[in-house]
N, C-alpha and C. Protein backbone atom coordinates (compact mmCIF):
# COMPACT_ATOMS: atom_id res chain seq x y z
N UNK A 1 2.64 -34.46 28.88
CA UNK A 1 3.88 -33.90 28.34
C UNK A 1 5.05 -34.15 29.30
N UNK A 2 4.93 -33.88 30.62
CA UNK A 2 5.76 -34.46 31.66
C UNK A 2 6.53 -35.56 31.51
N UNK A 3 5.33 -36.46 31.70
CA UNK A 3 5.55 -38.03 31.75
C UNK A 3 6.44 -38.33 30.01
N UNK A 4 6.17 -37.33 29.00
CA UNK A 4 6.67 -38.19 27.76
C UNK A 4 8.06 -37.59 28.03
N UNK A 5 8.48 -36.27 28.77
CA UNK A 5 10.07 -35.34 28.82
C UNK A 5 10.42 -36.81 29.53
N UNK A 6 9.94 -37.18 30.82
CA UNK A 6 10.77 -37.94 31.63
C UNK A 6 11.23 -39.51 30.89
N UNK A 7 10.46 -39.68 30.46
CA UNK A 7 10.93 -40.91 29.36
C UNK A 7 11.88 -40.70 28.14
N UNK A 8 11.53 -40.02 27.45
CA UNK A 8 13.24 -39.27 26.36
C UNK A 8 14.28 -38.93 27.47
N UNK A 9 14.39 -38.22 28.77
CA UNK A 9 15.28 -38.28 29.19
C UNK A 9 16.19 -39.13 29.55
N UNK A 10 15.19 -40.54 30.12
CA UNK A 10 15.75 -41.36 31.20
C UNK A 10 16.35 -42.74 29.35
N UNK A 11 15.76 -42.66 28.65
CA UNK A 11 15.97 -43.42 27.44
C UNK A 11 17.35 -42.41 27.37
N UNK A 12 17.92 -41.44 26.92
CA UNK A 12 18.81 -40.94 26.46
C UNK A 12 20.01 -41.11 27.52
N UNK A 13 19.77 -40.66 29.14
CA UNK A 13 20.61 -41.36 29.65
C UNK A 13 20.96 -42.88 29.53
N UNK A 14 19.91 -44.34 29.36
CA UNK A 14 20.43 -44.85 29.12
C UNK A 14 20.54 -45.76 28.01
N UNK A 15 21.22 -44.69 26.79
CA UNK A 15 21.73 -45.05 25.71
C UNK A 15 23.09 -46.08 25.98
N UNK A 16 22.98 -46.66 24.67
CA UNK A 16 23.83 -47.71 24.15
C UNK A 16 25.49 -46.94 24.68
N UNK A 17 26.61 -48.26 25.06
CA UNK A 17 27.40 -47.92 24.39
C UNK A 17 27.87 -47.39 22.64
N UNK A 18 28.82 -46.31 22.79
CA UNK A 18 29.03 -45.72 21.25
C UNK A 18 30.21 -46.22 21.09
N UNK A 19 30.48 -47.23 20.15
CA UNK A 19 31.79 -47.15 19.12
C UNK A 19 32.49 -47.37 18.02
N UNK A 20 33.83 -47.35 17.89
CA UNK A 20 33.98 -46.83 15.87
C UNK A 20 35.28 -48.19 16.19
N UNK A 21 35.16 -48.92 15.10
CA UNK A 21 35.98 -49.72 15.23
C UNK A 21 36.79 -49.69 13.40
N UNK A 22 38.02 -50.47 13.22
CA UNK A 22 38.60 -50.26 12.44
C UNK A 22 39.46 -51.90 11.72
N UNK A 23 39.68 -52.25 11.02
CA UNK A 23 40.16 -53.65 10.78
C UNK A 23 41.63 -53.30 9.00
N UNK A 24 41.85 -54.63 9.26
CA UNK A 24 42.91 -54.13 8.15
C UNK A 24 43.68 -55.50 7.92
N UNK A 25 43.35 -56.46 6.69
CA UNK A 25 43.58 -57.75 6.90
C UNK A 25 45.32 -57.95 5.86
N UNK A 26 45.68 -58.47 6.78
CA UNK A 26 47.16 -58.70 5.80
C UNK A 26 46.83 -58.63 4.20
N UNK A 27 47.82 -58.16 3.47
CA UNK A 27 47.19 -58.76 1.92
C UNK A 27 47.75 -60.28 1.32
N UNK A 28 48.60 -60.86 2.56
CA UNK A 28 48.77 -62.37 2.02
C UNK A 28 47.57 -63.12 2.38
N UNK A 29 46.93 -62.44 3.16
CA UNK A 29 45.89 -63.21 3.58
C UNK A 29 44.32 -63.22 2.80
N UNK A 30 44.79 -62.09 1.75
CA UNK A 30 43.65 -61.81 1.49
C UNK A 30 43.00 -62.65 0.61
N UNK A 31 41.46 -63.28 1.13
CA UNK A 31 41.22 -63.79 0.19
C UNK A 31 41.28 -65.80 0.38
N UNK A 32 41.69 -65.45 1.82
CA UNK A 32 42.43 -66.77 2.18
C UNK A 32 40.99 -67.31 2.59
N UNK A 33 41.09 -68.65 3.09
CA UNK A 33 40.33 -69.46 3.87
C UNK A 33 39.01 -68.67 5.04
N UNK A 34 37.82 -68.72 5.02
CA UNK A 34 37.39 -68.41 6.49
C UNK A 34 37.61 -69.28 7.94
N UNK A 35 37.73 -68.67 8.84
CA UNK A 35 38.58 -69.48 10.20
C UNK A 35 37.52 -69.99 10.93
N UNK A 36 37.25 -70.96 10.96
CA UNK A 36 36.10 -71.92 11.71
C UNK A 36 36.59 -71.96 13.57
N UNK A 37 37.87 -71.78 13.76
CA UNK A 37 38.03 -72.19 15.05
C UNK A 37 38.76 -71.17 15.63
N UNK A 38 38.75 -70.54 16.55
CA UNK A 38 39.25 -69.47 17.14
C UNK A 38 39.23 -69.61 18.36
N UNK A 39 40.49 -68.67 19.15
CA UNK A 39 40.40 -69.13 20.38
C UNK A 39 40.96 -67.21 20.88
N UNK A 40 40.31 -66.79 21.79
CA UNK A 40 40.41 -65.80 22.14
C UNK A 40 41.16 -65.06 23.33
N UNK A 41 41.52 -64.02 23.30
CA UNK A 41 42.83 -63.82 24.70
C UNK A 41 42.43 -62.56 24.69
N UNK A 42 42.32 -62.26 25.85
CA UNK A 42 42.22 -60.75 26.61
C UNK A 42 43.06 -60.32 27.23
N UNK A 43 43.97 -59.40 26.67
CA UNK A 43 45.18 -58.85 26.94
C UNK A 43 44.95 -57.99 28.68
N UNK A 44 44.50 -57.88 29.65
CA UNK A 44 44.48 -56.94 30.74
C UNK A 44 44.92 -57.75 31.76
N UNK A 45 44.80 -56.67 32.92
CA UNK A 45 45.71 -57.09 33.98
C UNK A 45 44.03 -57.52 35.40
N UNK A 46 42.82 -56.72 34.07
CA UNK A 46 41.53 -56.72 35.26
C UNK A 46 40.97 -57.52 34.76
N UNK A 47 40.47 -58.79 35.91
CA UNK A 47 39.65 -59.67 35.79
C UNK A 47 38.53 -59.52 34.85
N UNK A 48 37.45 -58.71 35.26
CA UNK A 48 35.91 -58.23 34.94
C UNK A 48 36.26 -57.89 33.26
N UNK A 49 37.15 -56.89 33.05
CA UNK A 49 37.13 -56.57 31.54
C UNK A 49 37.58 -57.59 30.93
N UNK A 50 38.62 -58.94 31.17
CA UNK A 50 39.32 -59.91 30.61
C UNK A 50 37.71 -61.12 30.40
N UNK A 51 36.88 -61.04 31.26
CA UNK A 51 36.23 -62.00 31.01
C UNK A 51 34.98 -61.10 30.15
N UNK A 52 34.89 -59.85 30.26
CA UNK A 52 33.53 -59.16 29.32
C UNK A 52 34.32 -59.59 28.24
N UNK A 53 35.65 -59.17 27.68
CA UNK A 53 36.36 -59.14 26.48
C UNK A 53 36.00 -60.49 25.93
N UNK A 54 36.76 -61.49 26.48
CA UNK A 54 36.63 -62.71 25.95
C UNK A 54 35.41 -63.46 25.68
N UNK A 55 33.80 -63.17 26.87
CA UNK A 55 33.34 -63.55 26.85
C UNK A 55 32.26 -63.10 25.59
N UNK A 56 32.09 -61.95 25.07
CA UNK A 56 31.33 -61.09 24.59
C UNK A 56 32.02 -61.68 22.92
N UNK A 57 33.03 -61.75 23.08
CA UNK A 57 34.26 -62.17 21.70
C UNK A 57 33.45 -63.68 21.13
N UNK A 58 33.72 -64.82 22.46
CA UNK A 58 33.65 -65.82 21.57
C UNK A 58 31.80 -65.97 21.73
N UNK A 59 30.81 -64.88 22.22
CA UNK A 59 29.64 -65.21 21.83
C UNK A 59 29.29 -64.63 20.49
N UNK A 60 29.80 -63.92 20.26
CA UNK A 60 29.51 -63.30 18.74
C UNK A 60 30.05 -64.07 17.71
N UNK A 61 31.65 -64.95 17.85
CA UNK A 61 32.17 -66.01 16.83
C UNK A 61 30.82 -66.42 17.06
N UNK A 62 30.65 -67.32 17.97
CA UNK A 62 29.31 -68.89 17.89
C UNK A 62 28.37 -68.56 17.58
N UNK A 63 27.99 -67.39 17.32
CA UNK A 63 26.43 -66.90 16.66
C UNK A 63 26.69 -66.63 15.16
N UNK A 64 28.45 -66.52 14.36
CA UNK A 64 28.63 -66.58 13.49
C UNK A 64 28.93 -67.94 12.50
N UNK A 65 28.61 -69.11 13.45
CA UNK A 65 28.96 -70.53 13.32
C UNK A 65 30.66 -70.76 13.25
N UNK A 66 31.35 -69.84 14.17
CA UNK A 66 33.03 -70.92 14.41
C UNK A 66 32.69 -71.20 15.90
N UNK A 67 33.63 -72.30 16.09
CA UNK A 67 34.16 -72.17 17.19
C UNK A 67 34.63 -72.03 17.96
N UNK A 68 34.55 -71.56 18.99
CA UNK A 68 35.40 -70.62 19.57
C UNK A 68 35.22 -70.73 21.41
N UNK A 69 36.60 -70.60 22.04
CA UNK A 69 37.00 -70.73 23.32
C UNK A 69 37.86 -69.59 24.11
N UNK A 70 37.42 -69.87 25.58
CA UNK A 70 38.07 -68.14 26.23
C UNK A 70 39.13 -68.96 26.26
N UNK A 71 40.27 -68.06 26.06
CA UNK A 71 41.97 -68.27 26.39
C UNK A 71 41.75 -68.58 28.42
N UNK A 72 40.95 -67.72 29.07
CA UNK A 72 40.60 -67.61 30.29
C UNK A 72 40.36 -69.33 31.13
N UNK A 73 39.31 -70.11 29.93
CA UNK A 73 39.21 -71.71 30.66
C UNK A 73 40.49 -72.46 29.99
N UNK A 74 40.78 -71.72 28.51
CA UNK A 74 42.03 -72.87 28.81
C UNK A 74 43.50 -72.52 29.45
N UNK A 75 44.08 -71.10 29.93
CA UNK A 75 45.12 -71.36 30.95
C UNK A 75 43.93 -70.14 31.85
N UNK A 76 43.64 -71.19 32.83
CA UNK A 76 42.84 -70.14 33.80
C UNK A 76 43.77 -69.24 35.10
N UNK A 77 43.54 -68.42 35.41
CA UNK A 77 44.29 -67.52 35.75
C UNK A 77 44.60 -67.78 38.13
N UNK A 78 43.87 -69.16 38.26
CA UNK A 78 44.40 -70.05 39.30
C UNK A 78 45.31 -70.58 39.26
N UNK A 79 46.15 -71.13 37.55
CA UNK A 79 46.83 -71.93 37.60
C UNK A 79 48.23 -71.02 36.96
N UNK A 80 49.21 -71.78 37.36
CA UNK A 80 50.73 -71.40 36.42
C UNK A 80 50.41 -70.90 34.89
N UNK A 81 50.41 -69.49 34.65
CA UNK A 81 50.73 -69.38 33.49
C UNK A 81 51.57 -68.82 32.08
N UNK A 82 51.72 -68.01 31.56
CA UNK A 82 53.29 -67.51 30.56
C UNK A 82 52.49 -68.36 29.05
N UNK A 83 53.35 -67.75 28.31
CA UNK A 83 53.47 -68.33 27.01
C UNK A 83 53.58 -69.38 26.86
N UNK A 84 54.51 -70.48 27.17
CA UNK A 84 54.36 -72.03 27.22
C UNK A 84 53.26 -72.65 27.67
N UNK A 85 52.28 -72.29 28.81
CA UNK A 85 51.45 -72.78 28.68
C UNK A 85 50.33 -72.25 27.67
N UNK A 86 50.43 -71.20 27.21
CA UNK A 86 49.30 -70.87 26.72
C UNK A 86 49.22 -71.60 25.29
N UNK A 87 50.36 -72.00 24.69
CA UNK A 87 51.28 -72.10 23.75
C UNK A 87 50.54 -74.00 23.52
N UNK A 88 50.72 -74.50 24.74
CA UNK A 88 50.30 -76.03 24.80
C UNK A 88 48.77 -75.75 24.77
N UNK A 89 48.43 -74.83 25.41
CA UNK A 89 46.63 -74.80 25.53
C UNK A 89 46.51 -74.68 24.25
N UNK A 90 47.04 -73.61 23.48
CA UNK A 90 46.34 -73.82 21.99
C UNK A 90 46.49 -74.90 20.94
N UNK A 91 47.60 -75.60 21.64
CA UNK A 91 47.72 -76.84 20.75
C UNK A 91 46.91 -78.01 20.80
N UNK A 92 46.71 -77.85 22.26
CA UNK A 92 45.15 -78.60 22.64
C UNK A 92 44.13 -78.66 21.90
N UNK A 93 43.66 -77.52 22.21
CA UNK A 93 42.01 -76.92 21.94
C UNK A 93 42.01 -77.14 20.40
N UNK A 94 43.45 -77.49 19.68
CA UNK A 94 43.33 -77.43 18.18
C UNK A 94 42.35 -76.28 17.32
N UNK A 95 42.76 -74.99 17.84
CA UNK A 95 41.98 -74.23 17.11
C UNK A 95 43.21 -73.47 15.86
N UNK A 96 42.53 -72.41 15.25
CA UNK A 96 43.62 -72.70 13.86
C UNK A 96 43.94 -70.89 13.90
N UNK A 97 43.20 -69.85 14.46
CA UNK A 97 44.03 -68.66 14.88
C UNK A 97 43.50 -68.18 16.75
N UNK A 98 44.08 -67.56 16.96
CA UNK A 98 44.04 -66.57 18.39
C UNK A 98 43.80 -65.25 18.15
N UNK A 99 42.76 -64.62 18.28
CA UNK A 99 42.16 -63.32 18.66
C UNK A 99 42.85 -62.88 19.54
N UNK A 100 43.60 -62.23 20.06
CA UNK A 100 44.31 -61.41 20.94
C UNK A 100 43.38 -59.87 21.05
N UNK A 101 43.17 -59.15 22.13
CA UNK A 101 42.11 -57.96 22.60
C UNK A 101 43.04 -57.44 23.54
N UNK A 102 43.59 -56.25 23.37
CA UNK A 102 44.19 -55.67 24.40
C UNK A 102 43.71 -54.33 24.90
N UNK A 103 43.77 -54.06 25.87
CA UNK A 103 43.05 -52.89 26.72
C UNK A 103 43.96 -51.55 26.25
N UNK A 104 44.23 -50.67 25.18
CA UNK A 104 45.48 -49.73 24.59
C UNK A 104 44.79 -48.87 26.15
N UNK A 105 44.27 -48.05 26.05
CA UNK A 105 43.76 -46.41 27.15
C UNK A 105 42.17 -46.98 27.77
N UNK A 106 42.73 -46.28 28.54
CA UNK A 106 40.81 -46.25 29.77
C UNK A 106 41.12 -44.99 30.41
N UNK A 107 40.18 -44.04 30.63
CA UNK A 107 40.12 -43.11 31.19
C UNK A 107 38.49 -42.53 31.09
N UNK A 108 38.32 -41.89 32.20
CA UNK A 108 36.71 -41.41 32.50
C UNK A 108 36.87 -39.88 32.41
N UNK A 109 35.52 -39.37 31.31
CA UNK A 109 35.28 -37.99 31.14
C UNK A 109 34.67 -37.85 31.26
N UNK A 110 34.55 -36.36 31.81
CA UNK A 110 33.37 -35.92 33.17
C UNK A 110 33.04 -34.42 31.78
N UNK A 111 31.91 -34.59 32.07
CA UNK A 111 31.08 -33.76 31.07
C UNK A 111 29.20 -32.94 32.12
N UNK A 112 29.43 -32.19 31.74
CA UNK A 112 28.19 -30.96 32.31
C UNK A 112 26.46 -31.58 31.39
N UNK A 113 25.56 -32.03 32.51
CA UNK A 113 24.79 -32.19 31.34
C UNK A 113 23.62 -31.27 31.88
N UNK A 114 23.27 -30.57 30.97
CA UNK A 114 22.14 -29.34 31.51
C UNK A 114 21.21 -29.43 31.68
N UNK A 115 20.07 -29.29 33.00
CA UNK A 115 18.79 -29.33 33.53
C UNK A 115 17.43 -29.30 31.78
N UNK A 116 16.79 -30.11 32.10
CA UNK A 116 15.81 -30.34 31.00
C UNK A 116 14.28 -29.41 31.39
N UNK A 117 14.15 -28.75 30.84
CA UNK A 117 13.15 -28.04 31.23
C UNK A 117 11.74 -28.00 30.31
N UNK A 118 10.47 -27.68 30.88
CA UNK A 118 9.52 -28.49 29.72
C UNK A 118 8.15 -27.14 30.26
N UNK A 119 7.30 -26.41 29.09
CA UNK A 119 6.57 -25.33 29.61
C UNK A 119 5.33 -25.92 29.70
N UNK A 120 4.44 -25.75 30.97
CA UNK A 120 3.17 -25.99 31.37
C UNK A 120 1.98 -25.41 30.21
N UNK A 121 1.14 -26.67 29.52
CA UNK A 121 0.23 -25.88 28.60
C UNK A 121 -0.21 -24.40 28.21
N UNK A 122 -0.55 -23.87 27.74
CA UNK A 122 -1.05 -22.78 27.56
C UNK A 122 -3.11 -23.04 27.82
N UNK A 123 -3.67 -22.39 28.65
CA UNK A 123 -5.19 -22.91 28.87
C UNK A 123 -5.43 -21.79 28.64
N UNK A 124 -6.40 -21.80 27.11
CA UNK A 124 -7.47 -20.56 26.82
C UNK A 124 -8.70 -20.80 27.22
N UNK A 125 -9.04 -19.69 28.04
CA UNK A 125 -10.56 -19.47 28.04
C UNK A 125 -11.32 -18.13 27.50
N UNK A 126 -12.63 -17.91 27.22
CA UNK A 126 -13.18 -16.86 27.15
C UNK A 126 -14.67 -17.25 26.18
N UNK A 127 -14.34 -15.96 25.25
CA UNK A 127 -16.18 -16.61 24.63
C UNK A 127 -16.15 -15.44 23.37
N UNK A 128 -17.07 -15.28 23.42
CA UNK A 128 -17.63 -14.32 22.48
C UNK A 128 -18.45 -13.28 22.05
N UNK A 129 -17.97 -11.46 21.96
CA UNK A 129 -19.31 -10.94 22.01
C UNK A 129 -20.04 -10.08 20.60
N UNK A 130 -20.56 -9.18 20.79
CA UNK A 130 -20.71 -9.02 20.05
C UNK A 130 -20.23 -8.43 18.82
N UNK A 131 -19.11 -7.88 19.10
CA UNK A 131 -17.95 -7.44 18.03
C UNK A 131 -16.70 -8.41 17.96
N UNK A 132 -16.97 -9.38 18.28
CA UNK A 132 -15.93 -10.89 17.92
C UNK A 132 -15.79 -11.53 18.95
N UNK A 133 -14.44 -12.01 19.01
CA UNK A 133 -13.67 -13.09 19.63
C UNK A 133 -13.19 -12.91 20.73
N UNK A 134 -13.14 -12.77 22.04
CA UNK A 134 -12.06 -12.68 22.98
C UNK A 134 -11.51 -13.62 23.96
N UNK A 135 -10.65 -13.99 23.69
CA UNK A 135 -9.96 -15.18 24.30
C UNK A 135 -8.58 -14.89 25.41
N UNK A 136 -8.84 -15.50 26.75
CA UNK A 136 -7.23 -15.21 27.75
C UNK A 136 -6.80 -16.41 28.04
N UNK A 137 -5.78 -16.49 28.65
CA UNK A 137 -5.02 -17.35 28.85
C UNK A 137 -4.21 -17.38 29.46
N UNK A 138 -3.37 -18.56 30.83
CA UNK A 138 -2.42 -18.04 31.33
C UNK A 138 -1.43 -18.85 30.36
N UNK A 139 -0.66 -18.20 30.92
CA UNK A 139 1.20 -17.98 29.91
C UNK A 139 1.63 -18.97 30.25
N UNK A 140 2.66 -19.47 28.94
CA UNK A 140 3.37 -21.28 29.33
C UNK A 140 4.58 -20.91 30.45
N UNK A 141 4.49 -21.79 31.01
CA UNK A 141 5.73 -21.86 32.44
C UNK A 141 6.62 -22.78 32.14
N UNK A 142 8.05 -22.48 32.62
CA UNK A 142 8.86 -23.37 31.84
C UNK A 142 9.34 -24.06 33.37
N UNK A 143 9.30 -25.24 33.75
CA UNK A 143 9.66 -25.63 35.06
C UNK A 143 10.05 -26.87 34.91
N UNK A 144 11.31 -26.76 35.55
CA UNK A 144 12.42 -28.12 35.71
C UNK A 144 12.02 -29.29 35.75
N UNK A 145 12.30 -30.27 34.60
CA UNK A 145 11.83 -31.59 34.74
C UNK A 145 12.68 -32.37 35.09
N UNK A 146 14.68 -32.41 34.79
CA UNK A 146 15.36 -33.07 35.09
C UNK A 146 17.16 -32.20 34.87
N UNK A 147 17.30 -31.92 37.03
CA UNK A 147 17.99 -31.22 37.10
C UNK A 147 19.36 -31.54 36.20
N UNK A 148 20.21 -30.47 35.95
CA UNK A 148 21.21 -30.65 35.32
C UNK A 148 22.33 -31.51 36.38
N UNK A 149 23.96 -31.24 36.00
CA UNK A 149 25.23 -31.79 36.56
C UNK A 149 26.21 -32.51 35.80
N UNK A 150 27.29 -32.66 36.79
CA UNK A 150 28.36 -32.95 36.29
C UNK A 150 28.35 -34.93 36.06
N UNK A 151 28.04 -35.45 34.84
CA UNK A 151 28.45 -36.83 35.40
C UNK A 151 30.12 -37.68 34.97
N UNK A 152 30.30 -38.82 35.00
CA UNK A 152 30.96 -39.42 34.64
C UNK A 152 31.19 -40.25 33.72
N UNK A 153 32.09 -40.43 32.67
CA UNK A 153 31.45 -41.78 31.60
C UNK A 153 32.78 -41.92 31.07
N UNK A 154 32.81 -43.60 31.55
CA UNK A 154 33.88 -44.62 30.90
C UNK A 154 34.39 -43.97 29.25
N UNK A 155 35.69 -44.08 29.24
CA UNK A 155 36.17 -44.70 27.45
C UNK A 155 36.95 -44.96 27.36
N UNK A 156 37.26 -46.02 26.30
CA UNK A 156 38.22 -47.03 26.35
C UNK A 156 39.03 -47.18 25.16
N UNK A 157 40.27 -47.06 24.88
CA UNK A 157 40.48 -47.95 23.55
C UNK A 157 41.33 -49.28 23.28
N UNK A 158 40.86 -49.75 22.48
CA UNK A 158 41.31 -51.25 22.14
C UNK A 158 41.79 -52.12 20.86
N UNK A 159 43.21 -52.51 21.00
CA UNK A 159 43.59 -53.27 20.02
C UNK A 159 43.30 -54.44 19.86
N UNK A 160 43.80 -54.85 18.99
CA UNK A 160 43.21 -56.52 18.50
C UNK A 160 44.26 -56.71 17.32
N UNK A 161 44.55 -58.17 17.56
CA UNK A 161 45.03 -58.74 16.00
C UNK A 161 44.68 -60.16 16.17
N UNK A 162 44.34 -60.66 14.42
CA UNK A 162 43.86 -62.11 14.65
C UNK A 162 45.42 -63.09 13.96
N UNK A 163 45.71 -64.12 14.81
CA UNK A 163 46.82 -64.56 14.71
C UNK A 163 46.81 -66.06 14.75
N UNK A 164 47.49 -66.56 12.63
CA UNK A 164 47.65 -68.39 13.18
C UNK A 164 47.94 -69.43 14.27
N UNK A 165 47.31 -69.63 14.48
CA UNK A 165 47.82 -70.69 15.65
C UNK A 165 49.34 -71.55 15.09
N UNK A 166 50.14 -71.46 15.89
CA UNK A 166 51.35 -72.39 15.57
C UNK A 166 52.40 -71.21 15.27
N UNK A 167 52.30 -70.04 14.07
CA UNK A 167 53.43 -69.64 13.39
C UNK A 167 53.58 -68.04 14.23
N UNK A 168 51.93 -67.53 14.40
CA UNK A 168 52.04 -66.95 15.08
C UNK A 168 51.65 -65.53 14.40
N UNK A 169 51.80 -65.62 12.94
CA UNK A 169 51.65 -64.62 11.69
C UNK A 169 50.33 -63.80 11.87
N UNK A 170 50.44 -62.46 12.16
CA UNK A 170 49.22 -61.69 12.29
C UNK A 170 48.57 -61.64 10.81
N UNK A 171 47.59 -62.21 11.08
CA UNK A 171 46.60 -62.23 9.39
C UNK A 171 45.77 -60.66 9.37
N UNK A 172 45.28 -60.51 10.60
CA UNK A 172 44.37 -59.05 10.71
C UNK A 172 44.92 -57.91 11.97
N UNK A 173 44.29 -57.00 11.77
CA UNK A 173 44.67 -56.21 12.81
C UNK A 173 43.43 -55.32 12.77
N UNK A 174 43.16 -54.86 14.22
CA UNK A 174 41.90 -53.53 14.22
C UNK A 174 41.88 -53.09 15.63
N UNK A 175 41.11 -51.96 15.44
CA UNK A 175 41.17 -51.03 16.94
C UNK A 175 39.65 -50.58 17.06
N UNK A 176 39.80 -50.60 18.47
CA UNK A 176 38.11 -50.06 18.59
C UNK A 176 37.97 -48.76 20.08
N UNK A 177 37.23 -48.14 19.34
CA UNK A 177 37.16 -47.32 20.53
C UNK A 177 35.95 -46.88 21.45
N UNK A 178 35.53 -47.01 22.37
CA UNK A 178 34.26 -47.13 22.89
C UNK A 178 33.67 -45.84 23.85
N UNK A 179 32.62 -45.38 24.13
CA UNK A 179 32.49 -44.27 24.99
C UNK A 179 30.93 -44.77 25.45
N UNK A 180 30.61 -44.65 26.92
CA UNK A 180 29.73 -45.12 27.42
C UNK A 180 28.92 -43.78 28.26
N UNK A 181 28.23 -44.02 29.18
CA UNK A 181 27.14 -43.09 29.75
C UNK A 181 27.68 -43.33 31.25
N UNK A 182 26.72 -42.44 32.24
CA UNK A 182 27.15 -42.48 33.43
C UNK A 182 26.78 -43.80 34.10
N UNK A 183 25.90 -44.68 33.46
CA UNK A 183 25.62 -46.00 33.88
C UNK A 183 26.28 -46.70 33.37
N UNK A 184 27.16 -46.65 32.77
CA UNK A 184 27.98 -47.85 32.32
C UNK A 184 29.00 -47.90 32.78
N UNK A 185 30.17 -48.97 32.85
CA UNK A 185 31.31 -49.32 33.72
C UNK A 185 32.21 -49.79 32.37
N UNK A 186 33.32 -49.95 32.60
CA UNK A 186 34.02 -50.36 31.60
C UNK A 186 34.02 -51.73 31.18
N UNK A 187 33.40 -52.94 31.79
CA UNK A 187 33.45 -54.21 31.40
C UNK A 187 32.27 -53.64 30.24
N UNK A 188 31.62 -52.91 30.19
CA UNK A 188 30.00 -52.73 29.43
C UNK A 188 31.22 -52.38 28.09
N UNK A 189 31.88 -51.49 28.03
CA UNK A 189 32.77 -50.50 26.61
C UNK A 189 33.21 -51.95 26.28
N UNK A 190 33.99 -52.86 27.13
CA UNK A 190 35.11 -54.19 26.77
C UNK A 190 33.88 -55.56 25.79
N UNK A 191 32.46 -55.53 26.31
CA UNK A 191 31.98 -56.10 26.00
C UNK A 191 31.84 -56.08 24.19
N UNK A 192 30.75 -54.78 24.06
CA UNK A 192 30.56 -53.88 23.56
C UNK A 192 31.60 -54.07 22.35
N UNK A 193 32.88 -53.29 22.52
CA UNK A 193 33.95 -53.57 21.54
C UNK A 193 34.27 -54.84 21.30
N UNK A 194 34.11 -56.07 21.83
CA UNK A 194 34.90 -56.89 21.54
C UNK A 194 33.68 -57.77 20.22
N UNK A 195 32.60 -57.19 20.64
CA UNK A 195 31.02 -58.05 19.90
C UNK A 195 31.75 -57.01 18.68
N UNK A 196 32.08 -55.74 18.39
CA UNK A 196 31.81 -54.84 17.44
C UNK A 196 33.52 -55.22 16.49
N UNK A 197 34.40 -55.41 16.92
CA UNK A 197 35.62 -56.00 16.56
C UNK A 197 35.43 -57.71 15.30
N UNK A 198 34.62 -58.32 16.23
CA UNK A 198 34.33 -59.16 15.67
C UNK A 198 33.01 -59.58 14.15
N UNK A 199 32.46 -58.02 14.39
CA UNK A 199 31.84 -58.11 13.06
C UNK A 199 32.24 -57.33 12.42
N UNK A 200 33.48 -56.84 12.55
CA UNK A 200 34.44 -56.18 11.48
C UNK A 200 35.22 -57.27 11.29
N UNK A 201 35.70 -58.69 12.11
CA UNK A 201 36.25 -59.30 11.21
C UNK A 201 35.26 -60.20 9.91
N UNK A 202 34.27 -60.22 10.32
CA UNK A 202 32.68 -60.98 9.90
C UNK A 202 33.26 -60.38 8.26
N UNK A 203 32.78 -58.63 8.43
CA UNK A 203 33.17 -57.68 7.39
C UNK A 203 34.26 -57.91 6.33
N UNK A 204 35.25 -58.33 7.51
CA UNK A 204 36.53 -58.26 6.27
C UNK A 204 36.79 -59.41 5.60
N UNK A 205 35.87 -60.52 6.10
CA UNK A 205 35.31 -62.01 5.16
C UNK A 205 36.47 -62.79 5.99
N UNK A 206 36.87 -62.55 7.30
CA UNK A 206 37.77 -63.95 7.86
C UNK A 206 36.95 -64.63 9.10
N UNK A 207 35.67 -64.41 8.77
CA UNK A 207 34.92 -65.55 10.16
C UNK A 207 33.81 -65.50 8.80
């Protein structure tokens, strides 16, 4: 019984990122073409979440058959960059919209999680006499399997809009919001949302 508390515990601490995402496709668009080529941009100022974002983004396009590239290799963030270049990179790569992912809030909430406690069998012994049954036993003990405390846990929220290449016209828009465990870091929420963003666009029939 021990051994099965300590396993539901240590599984529940480390649960999945949780999140609710949301989409909303122009209505000129509706109905339009599916987008084979996409090229993706991670709106932040932090390395680690810009490459979970993007990277997590265009693995979920390519498992949906488009193709798809980090904004990150084509103006990489060694070299000169701004809108003009990014502007020529997409004219390059010839892809036909830009995923844009922006980091809206991040902030960490600290939450109480309470000691798990689990009661030691109950062991009957005794027998039988001649006017029945008599049976004792010592009493279940309830003793600490996994102390309580205060931990920490990432959450994030995040915009997105999917946008023609060239004109610039937002075809979609959606938000996602993510909440993680004390083992998770925020590139894990950026990942996470950006895989879950993208099968809401799957959803709304534009990949």
């Amino acid at each position: 019984m021990r051994a099965l508390v300590l396993a539901l515990t240590a599984l529940l601490l480390g649960a999945c990122v949780q999140t609710r995402v949301a989409g909303y496709v122009d209505p000129a668009y509706r109905g339009g073409p599916v987008l084979r080529s996409i090229a993706v941009a991670a709106q932040t100022s932090r390395l680690a979440e810009r490459e979970a974002l993007e990277s997590a983004a265009v693995a979920e396009l390519s498992a949906n058959g488009v193709h798809a590239v980090r904004m990150i290799d084509l103006v990489p963030p060694t070299r000169p960059g701004g809108p003009a270049a990014e502007a020529a990179a997409i004219r390059t790569a010839g892809v036909r919209a830009v995923l844009r992912i922006a980091v809206d809030q991040r902030a960490t909430v600290t939450r109480y999680i309470p000691p798990t406690y689990v009661g030691d069998p109950f062991w009957p012994y005794g027998g039988f006499g001649p006017y029945g049954g008599y049976w004792y036993g010592r009493p279940a003990f309830a003793g600490p399997v996994a102390g309580g405390g205060w931990v920490d846990e990432p959450a994030a929220r995040y915009e997105a809009r999917l946008q023609e290449a060239g004109s610039d016209a937002v075809i979609w828009t959606g938000e996602a919001t993510a909440r993680g465990n004390s083992s998770s870091d925020f590139a894990d929420l950026a990942s996470r949302a950006a895989k879950d963003l993208v099968a809401r666009l799957k959803q709304d029939g534009l990949v």
